[in-house]
N, C-alpha and C. Protein backbone atom coordinates (compact mmCIF):
# COMPACT_ATOMS: atom_id res chain seq x y z
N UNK A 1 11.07 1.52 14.01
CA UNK A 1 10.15 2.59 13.67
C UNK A 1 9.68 2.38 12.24
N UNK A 2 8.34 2.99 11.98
CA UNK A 2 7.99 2.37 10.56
C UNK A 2 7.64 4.04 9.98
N UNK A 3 7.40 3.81 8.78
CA UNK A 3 7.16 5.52 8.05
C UNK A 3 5.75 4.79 7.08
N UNK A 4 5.01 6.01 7.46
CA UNK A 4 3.85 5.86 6.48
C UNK A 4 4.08 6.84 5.64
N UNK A 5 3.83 6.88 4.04
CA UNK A 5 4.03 7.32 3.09
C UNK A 5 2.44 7.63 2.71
N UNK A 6 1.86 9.40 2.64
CA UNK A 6 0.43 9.63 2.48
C UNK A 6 0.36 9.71 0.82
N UNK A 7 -0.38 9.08 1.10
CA UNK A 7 -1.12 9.06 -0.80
C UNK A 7 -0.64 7.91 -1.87
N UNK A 8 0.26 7.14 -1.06
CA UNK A 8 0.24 5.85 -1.94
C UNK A 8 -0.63 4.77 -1.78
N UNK A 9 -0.81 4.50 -2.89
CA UNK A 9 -1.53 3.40 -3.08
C UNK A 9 -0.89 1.77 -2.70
N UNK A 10 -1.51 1.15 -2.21
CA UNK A 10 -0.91 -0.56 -2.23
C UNK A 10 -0.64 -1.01 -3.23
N UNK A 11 1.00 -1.25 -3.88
CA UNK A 11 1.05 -2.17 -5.15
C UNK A 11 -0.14 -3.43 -4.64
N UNK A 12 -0.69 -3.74 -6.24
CA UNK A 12 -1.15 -4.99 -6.10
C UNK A 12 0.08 -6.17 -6.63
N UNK A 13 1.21 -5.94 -7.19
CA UNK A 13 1.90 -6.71 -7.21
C UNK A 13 3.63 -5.91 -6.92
N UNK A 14 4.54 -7.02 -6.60
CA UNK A 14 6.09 -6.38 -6.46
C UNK A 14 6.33 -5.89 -7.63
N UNK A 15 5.79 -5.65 -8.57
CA UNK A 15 6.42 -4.57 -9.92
C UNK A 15 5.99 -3.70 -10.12
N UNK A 16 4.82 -3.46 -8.93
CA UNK A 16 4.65 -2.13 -9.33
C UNK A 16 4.34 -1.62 -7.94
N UNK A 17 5.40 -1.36 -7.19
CA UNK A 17 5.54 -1.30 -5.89
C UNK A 17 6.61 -0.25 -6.04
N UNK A 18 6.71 1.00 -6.03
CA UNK A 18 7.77 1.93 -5.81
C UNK A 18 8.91 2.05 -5.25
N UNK A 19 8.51 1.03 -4.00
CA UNK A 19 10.19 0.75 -3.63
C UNK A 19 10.93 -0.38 -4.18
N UNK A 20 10.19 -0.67 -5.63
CA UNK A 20 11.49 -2.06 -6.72
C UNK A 20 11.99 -1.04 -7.70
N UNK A 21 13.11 -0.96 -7.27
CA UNK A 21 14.09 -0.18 -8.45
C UNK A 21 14.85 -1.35 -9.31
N UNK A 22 14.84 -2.13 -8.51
CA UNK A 22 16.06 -3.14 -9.71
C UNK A 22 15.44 -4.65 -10.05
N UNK A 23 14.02 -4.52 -10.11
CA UNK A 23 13.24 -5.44 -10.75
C UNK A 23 14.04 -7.38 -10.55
N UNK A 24 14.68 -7.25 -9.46
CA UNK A 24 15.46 -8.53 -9.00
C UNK A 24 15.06 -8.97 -7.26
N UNK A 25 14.77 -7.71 -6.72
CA UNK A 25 14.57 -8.16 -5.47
C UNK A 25 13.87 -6.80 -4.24
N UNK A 26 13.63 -7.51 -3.59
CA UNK A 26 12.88 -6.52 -2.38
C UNK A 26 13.75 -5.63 -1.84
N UNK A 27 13.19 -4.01 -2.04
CA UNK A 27 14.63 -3.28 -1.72
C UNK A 27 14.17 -3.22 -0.21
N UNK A 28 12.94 -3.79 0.22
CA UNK A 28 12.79 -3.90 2.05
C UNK A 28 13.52 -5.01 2.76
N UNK A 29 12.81 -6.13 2.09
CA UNK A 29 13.26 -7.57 2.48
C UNK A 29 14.60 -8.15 2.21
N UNK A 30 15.03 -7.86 1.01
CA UNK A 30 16.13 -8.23 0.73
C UNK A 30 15.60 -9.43 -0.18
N UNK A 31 14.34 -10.11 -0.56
CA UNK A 31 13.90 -11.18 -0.82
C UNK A 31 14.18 -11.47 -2.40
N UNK A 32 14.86 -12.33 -2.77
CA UNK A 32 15.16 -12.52 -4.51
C UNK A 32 14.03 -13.20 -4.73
N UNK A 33 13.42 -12.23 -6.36
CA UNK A 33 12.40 -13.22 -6.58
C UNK A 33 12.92 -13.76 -7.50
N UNK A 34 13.88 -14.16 -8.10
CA UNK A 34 14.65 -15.33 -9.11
C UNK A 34 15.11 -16.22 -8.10
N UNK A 35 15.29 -16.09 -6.85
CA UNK A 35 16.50 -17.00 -6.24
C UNK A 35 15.61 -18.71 -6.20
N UNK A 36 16.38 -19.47 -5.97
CA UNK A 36 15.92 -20.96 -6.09
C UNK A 36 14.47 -21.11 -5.67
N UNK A 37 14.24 -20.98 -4.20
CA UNK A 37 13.42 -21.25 -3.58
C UNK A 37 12.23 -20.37 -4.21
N UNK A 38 12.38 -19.26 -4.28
CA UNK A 38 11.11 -18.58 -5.27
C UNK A 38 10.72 -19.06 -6.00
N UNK A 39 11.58 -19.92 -7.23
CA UNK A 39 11.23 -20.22 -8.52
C UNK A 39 10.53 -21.51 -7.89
N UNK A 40 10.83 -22.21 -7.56
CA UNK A 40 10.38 -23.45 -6.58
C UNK A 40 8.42 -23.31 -6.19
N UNK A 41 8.62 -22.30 -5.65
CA UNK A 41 7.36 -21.48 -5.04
C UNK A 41 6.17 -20.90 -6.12
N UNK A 42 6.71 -20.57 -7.33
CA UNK A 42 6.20 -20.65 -8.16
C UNK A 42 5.83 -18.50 -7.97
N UNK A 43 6.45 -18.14 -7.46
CA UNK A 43 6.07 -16.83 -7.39
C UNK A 43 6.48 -15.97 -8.48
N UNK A 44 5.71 -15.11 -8.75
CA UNK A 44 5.36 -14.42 -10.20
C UNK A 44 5.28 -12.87 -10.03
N UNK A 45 6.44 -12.26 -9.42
CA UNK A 45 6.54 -10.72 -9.08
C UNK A 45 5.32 -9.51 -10.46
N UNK A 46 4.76 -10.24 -11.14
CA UNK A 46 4.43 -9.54 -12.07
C UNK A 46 2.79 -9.35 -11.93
N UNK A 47 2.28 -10.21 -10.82
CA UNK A 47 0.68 -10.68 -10.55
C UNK A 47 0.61 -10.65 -8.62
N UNK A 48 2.05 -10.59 -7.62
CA UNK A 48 1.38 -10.74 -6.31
C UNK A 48 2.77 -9.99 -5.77
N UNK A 49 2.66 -10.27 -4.24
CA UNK A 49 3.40 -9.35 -3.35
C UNK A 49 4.29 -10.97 -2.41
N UNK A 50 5.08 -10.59 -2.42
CA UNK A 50 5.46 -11.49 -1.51
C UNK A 50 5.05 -11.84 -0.10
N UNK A 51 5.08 -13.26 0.03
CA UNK A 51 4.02 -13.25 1.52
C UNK A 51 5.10 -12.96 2.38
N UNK A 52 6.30 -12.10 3.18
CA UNK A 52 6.62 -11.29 4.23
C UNK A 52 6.71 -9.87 3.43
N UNK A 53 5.80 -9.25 2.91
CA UNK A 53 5.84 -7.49 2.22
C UNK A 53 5.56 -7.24 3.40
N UNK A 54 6.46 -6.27 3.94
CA UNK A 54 5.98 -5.32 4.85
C UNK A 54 5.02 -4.20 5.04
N UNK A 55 4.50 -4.08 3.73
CA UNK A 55 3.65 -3.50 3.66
C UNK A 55 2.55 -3.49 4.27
N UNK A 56 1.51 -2.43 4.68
CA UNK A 56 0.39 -2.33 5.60
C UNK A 56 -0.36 -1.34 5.15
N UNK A 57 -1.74 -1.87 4.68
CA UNK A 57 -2.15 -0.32 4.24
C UNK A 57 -3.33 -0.32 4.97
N UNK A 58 -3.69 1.06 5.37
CA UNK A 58 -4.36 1.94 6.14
C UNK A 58 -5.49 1.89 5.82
N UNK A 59 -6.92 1.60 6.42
CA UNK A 59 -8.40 1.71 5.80
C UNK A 59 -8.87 3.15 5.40
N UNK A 60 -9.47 2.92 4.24
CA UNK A 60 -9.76 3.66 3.72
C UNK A 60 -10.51 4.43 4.67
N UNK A 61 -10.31 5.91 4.89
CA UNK A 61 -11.21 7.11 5.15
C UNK A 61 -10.95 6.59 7.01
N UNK A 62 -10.02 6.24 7.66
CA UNK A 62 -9.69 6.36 8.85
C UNK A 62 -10.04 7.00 9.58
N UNK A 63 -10.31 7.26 11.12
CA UNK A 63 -10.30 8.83 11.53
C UNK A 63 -8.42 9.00 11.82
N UNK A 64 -8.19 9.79 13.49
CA UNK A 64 -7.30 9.91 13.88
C UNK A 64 -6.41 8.56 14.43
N UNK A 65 -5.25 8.67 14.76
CA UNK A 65 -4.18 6.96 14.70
C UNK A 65 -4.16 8.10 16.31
N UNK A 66 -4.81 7.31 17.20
CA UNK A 66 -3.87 7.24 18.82
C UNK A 66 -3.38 6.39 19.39
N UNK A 67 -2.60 6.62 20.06
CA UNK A 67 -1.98 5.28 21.41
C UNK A 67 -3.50 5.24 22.14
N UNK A 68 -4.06 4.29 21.72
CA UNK A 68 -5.14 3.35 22.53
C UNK A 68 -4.27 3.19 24.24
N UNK A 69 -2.56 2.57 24.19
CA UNK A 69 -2.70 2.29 25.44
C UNK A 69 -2.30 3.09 26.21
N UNK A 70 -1.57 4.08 25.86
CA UNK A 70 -1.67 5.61 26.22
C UNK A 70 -2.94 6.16 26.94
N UNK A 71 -3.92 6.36 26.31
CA UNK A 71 -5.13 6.44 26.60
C UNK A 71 -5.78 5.41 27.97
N UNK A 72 -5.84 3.80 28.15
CA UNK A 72 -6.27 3.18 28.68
C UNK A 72 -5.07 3.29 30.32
N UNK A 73 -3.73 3.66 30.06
CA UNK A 73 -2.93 4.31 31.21
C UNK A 73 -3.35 5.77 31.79
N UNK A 74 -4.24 6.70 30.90
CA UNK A 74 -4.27 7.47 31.57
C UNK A 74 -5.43 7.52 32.19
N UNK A 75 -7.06 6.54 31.92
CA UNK A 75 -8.11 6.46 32.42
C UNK A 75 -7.67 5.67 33.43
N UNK A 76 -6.31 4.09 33.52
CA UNK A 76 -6.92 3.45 34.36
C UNK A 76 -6.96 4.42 35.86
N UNK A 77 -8.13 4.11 36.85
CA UNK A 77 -8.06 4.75 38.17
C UNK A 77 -9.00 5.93 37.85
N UNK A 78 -9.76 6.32 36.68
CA UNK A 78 -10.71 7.33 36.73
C UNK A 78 -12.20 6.70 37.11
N UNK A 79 -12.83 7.60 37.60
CA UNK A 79 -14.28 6.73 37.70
C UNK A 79 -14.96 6.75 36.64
N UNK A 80 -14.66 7.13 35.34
CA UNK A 80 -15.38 6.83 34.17
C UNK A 80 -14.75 5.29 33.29
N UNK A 81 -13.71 4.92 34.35
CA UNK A 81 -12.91 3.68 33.31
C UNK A 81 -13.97 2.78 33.00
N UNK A 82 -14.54 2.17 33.82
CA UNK A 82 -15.94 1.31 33.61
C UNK A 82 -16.51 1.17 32.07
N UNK A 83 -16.69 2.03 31.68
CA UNK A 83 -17.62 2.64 30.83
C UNK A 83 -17.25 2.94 29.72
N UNK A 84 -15.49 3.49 30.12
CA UNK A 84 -15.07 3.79 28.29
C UNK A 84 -13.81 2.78 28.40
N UNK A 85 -13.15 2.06 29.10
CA UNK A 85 -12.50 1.06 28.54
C UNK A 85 -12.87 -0.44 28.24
N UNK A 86 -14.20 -0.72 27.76
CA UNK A 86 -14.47 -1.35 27.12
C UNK A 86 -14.95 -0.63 25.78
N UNK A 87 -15.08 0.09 25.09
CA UNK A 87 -15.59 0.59 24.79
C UNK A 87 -13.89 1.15 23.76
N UNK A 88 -12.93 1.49 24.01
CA UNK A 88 -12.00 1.75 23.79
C UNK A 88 -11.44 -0.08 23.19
N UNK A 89 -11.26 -0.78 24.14
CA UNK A 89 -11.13 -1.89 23.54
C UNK A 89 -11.71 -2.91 22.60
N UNK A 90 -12.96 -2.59 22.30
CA UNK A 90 -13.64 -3.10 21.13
C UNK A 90 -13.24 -2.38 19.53
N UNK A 91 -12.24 -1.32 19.83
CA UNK A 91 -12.38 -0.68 18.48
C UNK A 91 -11.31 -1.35 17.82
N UNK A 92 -11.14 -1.43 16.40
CA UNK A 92 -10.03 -2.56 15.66
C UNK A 92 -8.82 -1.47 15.77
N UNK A 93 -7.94 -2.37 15.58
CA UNK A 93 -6.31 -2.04 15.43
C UNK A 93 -6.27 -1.07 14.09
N UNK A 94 -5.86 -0.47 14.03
CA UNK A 94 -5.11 -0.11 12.48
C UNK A 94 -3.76 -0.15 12.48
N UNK A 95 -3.00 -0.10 13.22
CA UNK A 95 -1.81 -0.06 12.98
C UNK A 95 -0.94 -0.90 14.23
N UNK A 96 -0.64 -2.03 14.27
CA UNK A 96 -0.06 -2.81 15.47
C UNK A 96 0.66 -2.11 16.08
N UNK A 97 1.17 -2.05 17.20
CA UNK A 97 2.35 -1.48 18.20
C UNK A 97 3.66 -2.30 17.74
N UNK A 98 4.61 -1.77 18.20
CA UNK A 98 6.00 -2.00 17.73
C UNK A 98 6.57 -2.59 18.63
């Protein structure tokens, strides 16, 4: 299960990301940004996000978040499916399924 948090902003980098309390590592990932392979990598917690941040942020000015397939289970077998499940399926993702 994931939690959306309303009114935060996307760190643009891991230091200024609210969930780094101890300025050593990802309190999601567990990910050290001192550990070998980081330093290796050349990653710079002070300018980017680590490439597995779990983070996901929401487009700006959204409407409502539904189960699309919720929806496409309860049309399939209506005689309007034709018509609105394509129409349902052209619209973008905002938030992947789990």
């Amino acid at each position: 299960m994931s939690v959306i948090i309303k009114g935060v902003q996307m760190p643009q980098s891991c230091s200024d990301c609210r969930l780094n309390y101890d300025q050593c590592a990802c309190s999601v990932t567990g990910t050290g940004w001192y550990s070998d392979t980081m330093v290796l990598l050349g990653f710079n917690c002070d300018e980017e996000r680590l490439q597995n941040c779990p983070l996901v942020e929401l487009p700006e000015h959204h409407g409502r978040l539904i189960d699309a397939d919720e929806m496409r289970n309860l049309w399939t077998g209506c005689s309007i499916n034709g018509s609105i499940l394509p129409l349902l399926d052209a619209r973008p993702t905002v938030v992947e399924a789990e």
